[in-house]
Protein backbone atom coordinates (compact mmCIF):
# COMPACT_ATOMS: atom_id res chain seq x y z
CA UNK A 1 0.00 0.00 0.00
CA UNK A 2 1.67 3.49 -0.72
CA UNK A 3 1.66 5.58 2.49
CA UNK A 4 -0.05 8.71 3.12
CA UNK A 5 2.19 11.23 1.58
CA UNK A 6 2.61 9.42 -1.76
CA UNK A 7 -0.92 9.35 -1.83
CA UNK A 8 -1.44 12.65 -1.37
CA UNK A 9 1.34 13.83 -3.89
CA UNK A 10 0.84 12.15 -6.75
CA UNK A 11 -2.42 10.83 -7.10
CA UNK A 12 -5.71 13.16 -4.81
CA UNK A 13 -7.03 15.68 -6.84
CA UNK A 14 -7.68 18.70 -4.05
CA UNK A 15 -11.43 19.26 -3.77
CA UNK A 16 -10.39 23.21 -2.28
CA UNK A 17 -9.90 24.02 -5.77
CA UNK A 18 -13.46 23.84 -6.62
CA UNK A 19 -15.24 23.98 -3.56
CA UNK A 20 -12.85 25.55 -0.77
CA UNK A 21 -10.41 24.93 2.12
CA UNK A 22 -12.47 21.81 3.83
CA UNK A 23 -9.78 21.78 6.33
CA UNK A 24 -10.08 25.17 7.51
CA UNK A 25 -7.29 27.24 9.76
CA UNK A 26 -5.05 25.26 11.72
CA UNK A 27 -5.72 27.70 14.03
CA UNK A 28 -10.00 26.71 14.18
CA UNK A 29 -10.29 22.90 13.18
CA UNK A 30 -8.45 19.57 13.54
CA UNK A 31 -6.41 20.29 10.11
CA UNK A 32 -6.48 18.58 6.76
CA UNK A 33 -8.48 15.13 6.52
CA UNK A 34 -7.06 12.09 5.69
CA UNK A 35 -5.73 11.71 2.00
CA UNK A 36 -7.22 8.58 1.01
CA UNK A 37 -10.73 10.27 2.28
CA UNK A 38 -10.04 13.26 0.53
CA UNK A 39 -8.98 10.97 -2.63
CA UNK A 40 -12.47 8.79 -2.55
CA UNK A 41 -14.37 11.91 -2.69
CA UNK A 42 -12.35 14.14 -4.93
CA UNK A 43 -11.29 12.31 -8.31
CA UNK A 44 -15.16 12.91 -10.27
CA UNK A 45 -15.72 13.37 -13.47
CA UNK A 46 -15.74 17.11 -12.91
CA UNK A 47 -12.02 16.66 -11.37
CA UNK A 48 -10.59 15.04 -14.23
CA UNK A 49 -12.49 17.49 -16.56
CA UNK A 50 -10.63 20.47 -14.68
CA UNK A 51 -7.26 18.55 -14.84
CA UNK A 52 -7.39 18.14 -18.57
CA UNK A 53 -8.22 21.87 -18.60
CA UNK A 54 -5.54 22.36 -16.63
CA UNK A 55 -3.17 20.12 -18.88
CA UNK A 56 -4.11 22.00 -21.91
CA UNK A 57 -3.89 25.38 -20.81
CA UNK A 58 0.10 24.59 -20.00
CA UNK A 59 0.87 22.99 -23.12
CA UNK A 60 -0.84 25.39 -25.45
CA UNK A 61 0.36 28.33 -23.83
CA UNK A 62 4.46 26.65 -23.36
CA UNK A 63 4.55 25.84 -26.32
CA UNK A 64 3.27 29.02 -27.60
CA UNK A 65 5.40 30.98 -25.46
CA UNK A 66 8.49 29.02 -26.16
CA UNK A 67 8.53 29.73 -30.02
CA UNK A 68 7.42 33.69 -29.70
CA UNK A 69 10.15 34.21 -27.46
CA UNK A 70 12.93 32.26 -30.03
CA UNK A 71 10.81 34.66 -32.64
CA UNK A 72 11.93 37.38 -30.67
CA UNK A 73 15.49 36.81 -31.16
CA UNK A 74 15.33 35.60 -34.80
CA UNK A 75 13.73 38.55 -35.81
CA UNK A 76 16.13 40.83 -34.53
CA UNK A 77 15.12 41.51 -30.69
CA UNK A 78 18.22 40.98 -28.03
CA UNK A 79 17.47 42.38 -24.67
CA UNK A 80 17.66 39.31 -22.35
CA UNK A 81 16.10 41.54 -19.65
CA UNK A 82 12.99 42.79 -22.32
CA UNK A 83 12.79 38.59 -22.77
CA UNK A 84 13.10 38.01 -18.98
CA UNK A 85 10.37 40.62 -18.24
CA UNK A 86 7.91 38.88 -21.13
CA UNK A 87 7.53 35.56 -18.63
CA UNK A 88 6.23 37.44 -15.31
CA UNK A 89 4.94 40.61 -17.35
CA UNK A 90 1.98 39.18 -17.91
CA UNK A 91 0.98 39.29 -13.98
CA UNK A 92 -1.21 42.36 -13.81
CA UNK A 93 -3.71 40.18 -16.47
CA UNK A 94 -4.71 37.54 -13.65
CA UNK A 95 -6.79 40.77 -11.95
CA UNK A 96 -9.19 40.00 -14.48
CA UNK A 97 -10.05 36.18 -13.63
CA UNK A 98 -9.43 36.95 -10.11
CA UNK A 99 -12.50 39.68 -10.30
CA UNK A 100 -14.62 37.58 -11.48
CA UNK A 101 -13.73 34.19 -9.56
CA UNK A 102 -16.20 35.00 -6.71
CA UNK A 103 -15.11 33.98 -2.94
CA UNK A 104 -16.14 30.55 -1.63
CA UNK A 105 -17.92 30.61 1.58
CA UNK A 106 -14.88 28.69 3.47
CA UNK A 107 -12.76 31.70 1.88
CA UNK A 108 -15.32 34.12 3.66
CA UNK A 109 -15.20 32.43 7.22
CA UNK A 110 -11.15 31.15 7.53
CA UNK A 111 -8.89 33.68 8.95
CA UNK A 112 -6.09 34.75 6.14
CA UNK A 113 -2.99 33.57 6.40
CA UNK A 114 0.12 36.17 8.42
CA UNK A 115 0.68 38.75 6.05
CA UNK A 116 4.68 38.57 7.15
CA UNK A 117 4.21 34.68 6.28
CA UNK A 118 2.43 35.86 2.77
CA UNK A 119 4.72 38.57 1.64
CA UNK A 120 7.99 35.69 2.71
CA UNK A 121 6.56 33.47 0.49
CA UNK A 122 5.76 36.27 -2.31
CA UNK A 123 9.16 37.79 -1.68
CA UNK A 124 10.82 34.35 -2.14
CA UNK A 125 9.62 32.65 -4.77
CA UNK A 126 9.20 35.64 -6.67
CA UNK A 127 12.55 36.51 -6.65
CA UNK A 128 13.67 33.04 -7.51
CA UNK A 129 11.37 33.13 -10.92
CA UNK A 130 12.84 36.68 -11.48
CA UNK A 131 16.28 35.00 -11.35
CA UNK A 132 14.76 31.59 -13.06
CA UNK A 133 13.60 33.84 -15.71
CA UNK A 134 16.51 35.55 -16.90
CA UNK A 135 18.83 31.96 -17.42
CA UNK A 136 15.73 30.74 -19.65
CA UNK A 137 16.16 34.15 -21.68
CA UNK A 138 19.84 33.71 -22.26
CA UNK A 139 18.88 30.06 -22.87
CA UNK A 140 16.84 30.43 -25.90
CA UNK A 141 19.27 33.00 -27.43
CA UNK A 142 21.91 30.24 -27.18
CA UNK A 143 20.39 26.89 -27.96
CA UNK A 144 17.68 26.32 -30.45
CA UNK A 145 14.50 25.83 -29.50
CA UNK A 146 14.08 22.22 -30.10
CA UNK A 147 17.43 21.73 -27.93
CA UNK A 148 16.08 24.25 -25.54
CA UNK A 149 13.28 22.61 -24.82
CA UNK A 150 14.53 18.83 -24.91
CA UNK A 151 17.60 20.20 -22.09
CA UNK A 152 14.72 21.59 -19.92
CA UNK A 153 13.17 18.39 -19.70
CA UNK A 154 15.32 17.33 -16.80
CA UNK A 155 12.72 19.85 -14.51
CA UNK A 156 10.94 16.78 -14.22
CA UNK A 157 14.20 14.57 -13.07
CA UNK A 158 15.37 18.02 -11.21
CA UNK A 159 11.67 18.18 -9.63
CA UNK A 160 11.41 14.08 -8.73
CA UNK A 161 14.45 15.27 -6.23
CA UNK A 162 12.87 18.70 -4.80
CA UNK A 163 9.65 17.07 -4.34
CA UNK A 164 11.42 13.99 -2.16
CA UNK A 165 13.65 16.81 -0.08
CA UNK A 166 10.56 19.39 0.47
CA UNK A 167 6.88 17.33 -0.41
CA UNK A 168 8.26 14.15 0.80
CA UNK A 169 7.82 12.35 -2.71
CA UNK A 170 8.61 8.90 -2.20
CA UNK A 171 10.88 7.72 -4.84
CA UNK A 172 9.73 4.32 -7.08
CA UNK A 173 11.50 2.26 -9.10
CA UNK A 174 9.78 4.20 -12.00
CA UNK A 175 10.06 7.48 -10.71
CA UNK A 176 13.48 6.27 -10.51
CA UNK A 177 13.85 5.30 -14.19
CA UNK A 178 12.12 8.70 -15.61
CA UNK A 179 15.02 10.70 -13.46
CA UNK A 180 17.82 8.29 -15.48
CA UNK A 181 15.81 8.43 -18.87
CA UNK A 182 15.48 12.47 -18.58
CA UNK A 183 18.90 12.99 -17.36
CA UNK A 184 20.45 10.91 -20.31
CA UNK A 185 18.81 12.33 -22.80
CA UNK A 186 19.96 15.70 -22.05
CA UNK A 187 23.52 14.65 -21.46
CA UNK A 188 22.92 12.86 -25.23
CA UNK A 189 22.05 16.22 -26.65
CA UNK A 190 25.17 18.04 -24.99
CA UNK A 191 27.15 15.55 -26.05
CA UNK A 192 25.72 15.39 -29.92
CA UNK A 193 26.04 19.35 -29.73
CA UNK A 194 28.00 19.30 -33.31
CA UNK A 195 24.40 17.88 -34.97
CA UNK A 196 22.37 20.84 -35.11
CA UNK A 197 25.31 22.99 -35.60
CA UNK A 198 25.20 25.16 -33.04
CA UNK A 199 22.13 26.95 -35.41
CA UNK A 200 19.57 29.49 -33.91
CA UNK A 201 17.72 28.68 -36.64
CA UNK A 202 15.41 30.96 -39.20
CA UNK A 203 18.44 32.63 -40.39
CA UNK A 204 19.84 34.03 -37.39
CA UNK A 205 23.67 33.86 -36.94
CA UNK A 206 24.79 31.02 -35.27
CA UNK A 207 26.38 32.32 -31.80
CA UNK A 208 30.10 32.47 -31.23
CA UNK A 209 31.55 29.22 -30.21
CA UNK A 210 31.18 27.93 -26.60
CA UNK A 211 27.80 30.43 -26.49
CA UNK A 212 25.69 26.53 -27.15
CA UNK A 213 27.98 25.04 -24.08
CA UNK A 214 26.61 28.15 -21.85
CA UNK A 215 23.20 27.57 -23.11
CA UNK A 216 23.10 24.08 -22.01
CA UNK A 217 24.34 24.92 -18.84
CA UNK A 218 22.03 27.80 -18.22
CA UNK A 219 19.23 25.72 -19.16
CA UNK A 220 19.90 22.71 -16.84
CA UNK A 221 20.13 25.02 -13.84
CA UNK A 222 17.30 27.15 -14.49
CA UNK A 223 15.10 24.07 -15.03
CA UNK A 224 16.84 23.12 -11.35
CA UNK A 225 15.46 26.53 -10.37
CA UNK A 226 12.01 25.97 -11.81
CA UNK A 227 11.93 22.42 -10.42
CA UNK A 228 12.85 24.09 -6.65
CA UNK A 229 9.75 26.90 -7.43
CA UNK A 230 7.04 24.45 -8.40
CA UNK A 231 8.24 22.36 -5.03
CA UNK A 232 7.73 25.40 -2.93
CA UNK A 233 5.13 26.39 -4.36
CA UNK A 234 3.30 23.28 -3.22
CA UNK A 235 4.56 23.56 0.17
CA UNK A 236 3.30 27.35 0.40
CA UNK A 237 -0.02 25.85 -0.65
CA UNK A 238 0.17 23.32 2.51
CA UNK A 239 2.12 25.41 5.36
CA UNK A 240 1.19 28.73 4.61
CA UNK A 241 -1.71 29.36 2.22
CA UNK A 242 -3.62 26.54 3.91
CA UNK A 243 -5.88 26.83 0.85
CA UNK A 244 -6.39 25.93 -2.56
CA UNK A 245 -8.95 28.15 -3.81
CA UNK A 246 -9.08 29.31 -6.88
CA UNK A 247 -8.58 32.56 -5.89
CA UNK A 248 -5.69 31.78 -3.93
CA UNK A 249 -4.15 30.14 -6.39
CA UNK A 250 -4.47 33.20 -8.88
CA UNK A 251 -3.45 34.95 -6.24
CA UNK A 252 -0.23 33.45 -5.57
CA UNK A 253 0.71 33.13 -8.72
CA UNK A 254 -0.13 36.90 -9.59
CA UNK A 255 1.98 38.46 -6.25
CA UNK A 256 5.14 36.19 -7.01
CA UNK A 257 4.86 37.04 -11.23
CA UNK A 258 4.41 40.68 -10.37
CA UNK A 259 7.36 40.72 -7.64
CA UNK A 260 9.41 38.47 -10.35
CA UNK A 261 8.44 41.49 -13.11
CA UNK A 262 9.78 44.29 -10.75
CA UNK A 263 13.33 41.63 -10.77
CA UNK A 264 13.44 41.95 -14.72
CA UNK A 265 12.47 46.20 -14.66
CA UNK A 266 15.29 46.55 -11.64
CA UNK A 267 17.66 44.82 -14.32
CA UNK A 268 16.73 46.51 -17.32
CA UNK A 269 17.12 49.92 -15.97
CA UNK A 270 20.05 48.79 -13.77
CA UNK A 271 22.00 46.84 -17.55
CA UNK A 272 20.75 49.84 -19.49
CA UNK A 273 19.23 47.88 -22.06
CA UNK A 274 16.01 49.84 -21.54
CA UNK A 275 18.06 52.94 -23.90
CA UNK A 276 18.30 50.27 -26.47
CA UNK A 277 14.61 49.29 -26.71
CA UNK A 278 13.62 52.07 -29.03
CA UNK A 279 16.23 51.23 -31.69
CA UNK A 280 15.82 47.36 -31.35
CA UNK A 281 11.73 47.95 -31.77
CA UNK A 282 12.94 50.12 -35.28
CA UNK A 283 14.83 47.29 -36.33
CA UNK A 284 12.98 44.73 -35.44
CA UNK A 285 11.33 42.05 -38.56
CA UNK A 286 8.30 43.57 -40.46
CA UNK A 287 8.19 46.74 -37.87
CA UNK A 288 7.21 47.90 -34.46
CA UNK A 289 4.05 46.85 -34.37
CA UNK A 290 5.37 42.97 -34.73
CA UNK A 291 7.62 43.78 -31.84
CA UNK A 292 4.74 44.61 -29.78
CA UNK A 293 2.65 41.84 -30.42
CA UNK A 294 5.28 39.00 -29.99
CA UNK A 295 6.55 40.06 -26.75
CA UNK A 296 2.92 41.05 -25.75
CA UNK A 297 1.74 37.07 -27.03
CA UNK A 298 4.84 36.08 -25.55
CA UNK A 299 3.56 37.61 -22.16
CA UNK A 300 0.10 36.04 -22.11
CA UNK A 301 1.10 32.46 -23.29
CA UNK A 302 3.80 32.62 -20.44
CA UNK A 303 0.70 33.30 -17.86
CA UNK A 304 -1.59 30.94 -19.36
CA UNK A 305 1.10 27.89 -19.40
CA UNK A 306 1.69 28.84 -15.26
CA UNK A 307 -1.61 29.28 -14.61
CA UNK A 308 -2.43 25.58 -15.40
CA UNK A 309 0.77 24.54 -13.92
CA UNK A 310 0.42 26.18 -10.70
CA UNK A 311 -3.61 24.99 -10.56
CA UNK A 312 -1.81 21.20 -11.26
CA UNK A 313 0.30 22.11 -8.43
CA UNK A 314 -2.33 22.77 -6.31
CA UNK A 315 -5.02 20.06 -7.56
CA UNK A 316 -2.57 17.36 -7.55
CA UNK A 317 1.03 17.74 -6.77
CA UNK A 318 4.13 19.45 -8.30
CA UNK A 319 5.50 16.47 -9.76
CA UNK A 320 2.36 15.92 -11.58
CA UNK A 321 2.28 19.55 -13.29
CA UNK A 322 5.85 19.32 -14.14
CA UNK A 323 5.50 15.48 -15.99
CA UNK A 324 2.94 17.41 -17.75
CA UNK A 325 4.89 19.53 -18.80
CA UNK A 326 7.08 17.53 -20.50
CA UNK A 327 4.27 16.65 -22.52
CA UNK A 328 5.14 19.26 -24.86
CA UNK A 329 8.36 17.87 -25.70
CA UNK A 330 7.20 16.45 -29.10
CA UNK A 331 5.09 19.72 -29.71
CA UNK A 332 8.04 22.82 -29.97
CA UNK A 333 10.36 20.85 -31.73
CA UNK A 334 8.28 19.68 -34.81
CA UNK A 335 7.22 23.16 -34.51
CA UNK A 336 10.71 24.86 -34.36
CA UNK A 337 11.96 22.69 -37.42
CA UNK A 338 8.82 24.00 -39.83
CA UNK A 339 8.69 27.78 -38.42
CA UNK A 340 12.26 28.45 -37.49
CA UNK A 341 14.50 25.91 -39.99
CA UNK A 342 15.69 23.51 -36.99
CA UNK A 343 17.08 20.49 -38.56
CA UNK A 344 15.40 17.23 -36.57
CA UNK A 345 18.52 15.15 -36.50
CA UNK A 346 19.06 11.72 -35.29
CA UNK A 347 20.16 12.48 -31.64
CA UNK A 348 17.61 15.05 -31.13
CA UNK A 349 15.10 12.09 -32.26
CA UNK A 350 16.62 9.83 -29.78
CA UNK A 351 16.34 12.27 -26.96
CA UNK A 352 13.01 12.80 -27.93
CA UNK A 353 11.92 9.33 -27.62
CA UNK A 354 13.64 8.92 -24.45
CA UNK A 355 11.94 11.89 -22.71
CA UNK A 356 8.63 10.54 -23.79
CA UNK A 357 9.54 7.51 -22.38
CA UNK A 358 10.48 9.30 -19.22
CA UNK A 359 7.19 10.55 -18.66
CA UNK A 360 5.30 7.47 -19.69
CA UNK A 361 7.10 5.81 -16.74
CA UNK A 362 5.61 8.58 -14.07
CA UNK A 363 2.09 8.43 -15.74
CA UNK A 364 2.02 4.62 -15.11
CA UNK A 365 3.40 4.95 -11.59
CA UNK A 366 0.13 7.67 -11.72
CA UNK A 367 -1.65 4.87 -12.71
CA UNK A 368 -0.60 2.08 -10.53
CA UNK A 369 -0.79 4.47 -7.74
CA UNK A 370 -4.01 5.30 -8.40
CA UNK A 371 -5.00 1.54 -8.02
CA UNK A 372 -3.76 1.04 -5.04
CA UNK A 373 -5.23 4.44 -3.48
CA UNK A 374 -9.04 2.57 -4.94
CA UNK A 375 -8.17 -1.04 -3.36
CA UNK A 376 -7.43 0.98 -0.07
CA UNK A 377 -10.61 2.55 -0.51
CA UNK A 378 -12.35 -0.71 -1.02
CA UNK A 379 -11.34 -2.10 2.13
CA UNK A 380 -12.46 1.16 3.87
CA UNK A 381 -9.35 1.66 5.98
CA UNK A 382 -5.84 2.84 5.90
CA UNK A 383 -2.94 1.43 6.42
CA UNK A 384 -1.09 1.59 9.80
CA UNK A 385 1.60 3.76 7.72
CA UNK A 386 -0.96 5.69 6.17
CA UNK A 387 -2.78 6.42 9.57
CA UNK A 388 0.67 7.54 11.22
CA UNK A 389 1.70 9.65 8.69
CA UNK A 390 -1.69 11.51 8.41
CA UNK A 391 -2.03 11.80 12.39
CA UNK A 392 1.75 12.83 12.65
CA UNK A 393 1.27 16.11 9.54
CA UNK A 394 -2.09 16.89 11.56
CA UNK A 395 -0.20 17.58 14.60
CA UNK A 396 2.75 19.67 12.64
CA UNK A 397 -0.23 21.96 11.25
CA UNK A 398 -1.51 22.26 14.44
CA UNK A 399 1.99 23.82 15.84
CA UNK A 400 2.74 25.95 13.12
């Protein structure tokens, strides 16, 4: 039988998101209920229907996001700080869903979280996405995209070890084996760098040599970064926000964006890249008003993509929103070969394949675990395990 935590992780979908915080303050009530009870009631056909929602909202928009911002530098743009500001810009835009996402009535009677506790957490992660941001900006000026977005695969293998260290993921043999898979195929594409020539793509000049060596790296530790943000993200949901509302959940996601955006404006006044932005807009492919509209569709995808990851991270688990994630893999690079002149070579192929098979291997441990979690509920009790665990994180929320 998986024990509580696994359980609660990688399989419950969180009721809160549609219907409110059923566990109430820890301050008020006896804390969150069991995950295997929260599990039998939560996983409908309206939960799954909000998942795939969810799902589709992440790939459309990261996929769409990924090739406007390579757009941006093909057509001329090169202000790593105007492309770091594009993927928390968007921020101010979630006011609109958040007006009209009307309280719940367990929203109305909880008492809100410390502010100091609220503003650590905004303050924090923000500043880590601000920072996240900018190595995916010099990433996709390095690498091409379909490279780019094969290397930051390895959030998932990155994310299988945050999750264990802060969400107390319980690693499986195939959790295991989607780490390995992921892992080797990026190390396959550094390795194979010579294949794709070191190409931006679309005409663009290829960068100067060692540039696609820095890209690779830049890429592998800001999907560790983004791995470590989705983690704590979850764990803000759990120790701090104590909800999982939708409006708490756009507003999260708003507060950290808009402190990440004041990280990219800070640099691009600070780098003085902001006096370049006039003549770069001149120059840029087929005029100003193209400029505009890629970094502004640019903006928006970015928000849509984390608005279904960070609802993932809060229905299910972390781990969950990133394997979907990866989903996309074998999206932006057939994409990046027909808009941007990619060439789809063998390794890239390979890697391909194996990252698919890297996420198979976590959707079937979904699967299996997801068994198990309905035999338990069959035999309408928990394990010994299970009953420990859950007893021992009700009286941690109690104390904090």
């Amino acid at each position: 039988m998986a024990h509580a935590q696994e359980i609660q992780l990688q399989i419950t979908g969180v009721p809160e998101l549609e219907s409110g915080d059923k566990g109430g303050d820890s301050r008020d009530g006896p804390g969150p209920e069991p995950p295997t009870r929260r599990l039998a009631r939560g996983r409908g056909v309206r939960w799954w229907a909000l998942v795939a929602v969810d799902m589709l909202m992440l790939l459309a928009g990261g996929t769409v996001a990924t090739l406007l911002s390579r757009l941006y530098y093909n057509s001329g743009g090169n202000s790593k700080w105007m492309a770091t500001l594009t993927q928390s810009g968007g921020a101010p835009l979630l006011v609109i869903p958040l007006l009209l996402t009307p309280p719940t009535p367990s929203e109305e009677e909880r008492r809100r979280p410390a502010p100091s506790k609220l503003a650590a957490v905004y303050l924090g992660i923000g500043v880590l996405i601000g920072i996240d941001n900018l190595m995916y900006a010099y990433a996709l000026q390095y690498l091409p995209v379909s490279t780019f977005s094969l290397v930051a695969a390895t959030q998932l293998a990155f994310n299988a070890v945050t999750s264990r260290l802060i969400n107390a993921q319980r690693f499986t043999p195939l959790i295991a084996n989607s780490v390995v898979v992921l892992t080797f195929a990026a190390a396959l594409l550094g390795v194979g760098a010579s294949s794709d020539g070191t190409s931006s793509g679309g005409g663009a000049p290829a960068p100067p040599r060692g540039r696609y060596a820095a890209g690779f790296v830049l890429t592998l530790a800001a999907s560790a970064v983004f791995a470590l943000i989705l983690s704590l993200y979850e764990l803000a949901f759990e120790r701090v926000v104590r909800a999982r509302t939708p409006r708490w959940v756009l507003r999260t996601q708003m507060h950290t964006n808009l402190v990440a955006s004041a990280v990219a404006v800070a640099g691009l006044l600070a780098s003085g890249e902001w006096r370049t932005v006039p003549g770069e807009m001149a120059a840029f492919r087929d005029g100003p008003a193209r400029y505009v509209l890629t970094l502004a569709g640019a903006a928006v995808s970015w928000q849509a993509a984390l608005a279904g990851q960070v609802r993932l991270v809060a229905r299910v688990s972390s781990l969950f929103a990133n394997a979907t994630g990866a989903v996309q893999l074998p999206l932006v690079p057939v994409f990046a070969v027909v808009l941007f002149g990619d060439r789809m070579t063998g390794v890239k192929a390979v890697a391909m394949l194996m990252a698919v098979w890297g996420f198979l291997s976590y959707v079937y441990q979904h699967y299996l675990d997801g068994r198990r979690a309905a035999a338990a509920g069959k035999d309408g009790a928990e394990c010994a395990v299970c009953a420990a665990r859950a007893a021992s994180e009700i009286d941690i929320l109690q104390k904090i």
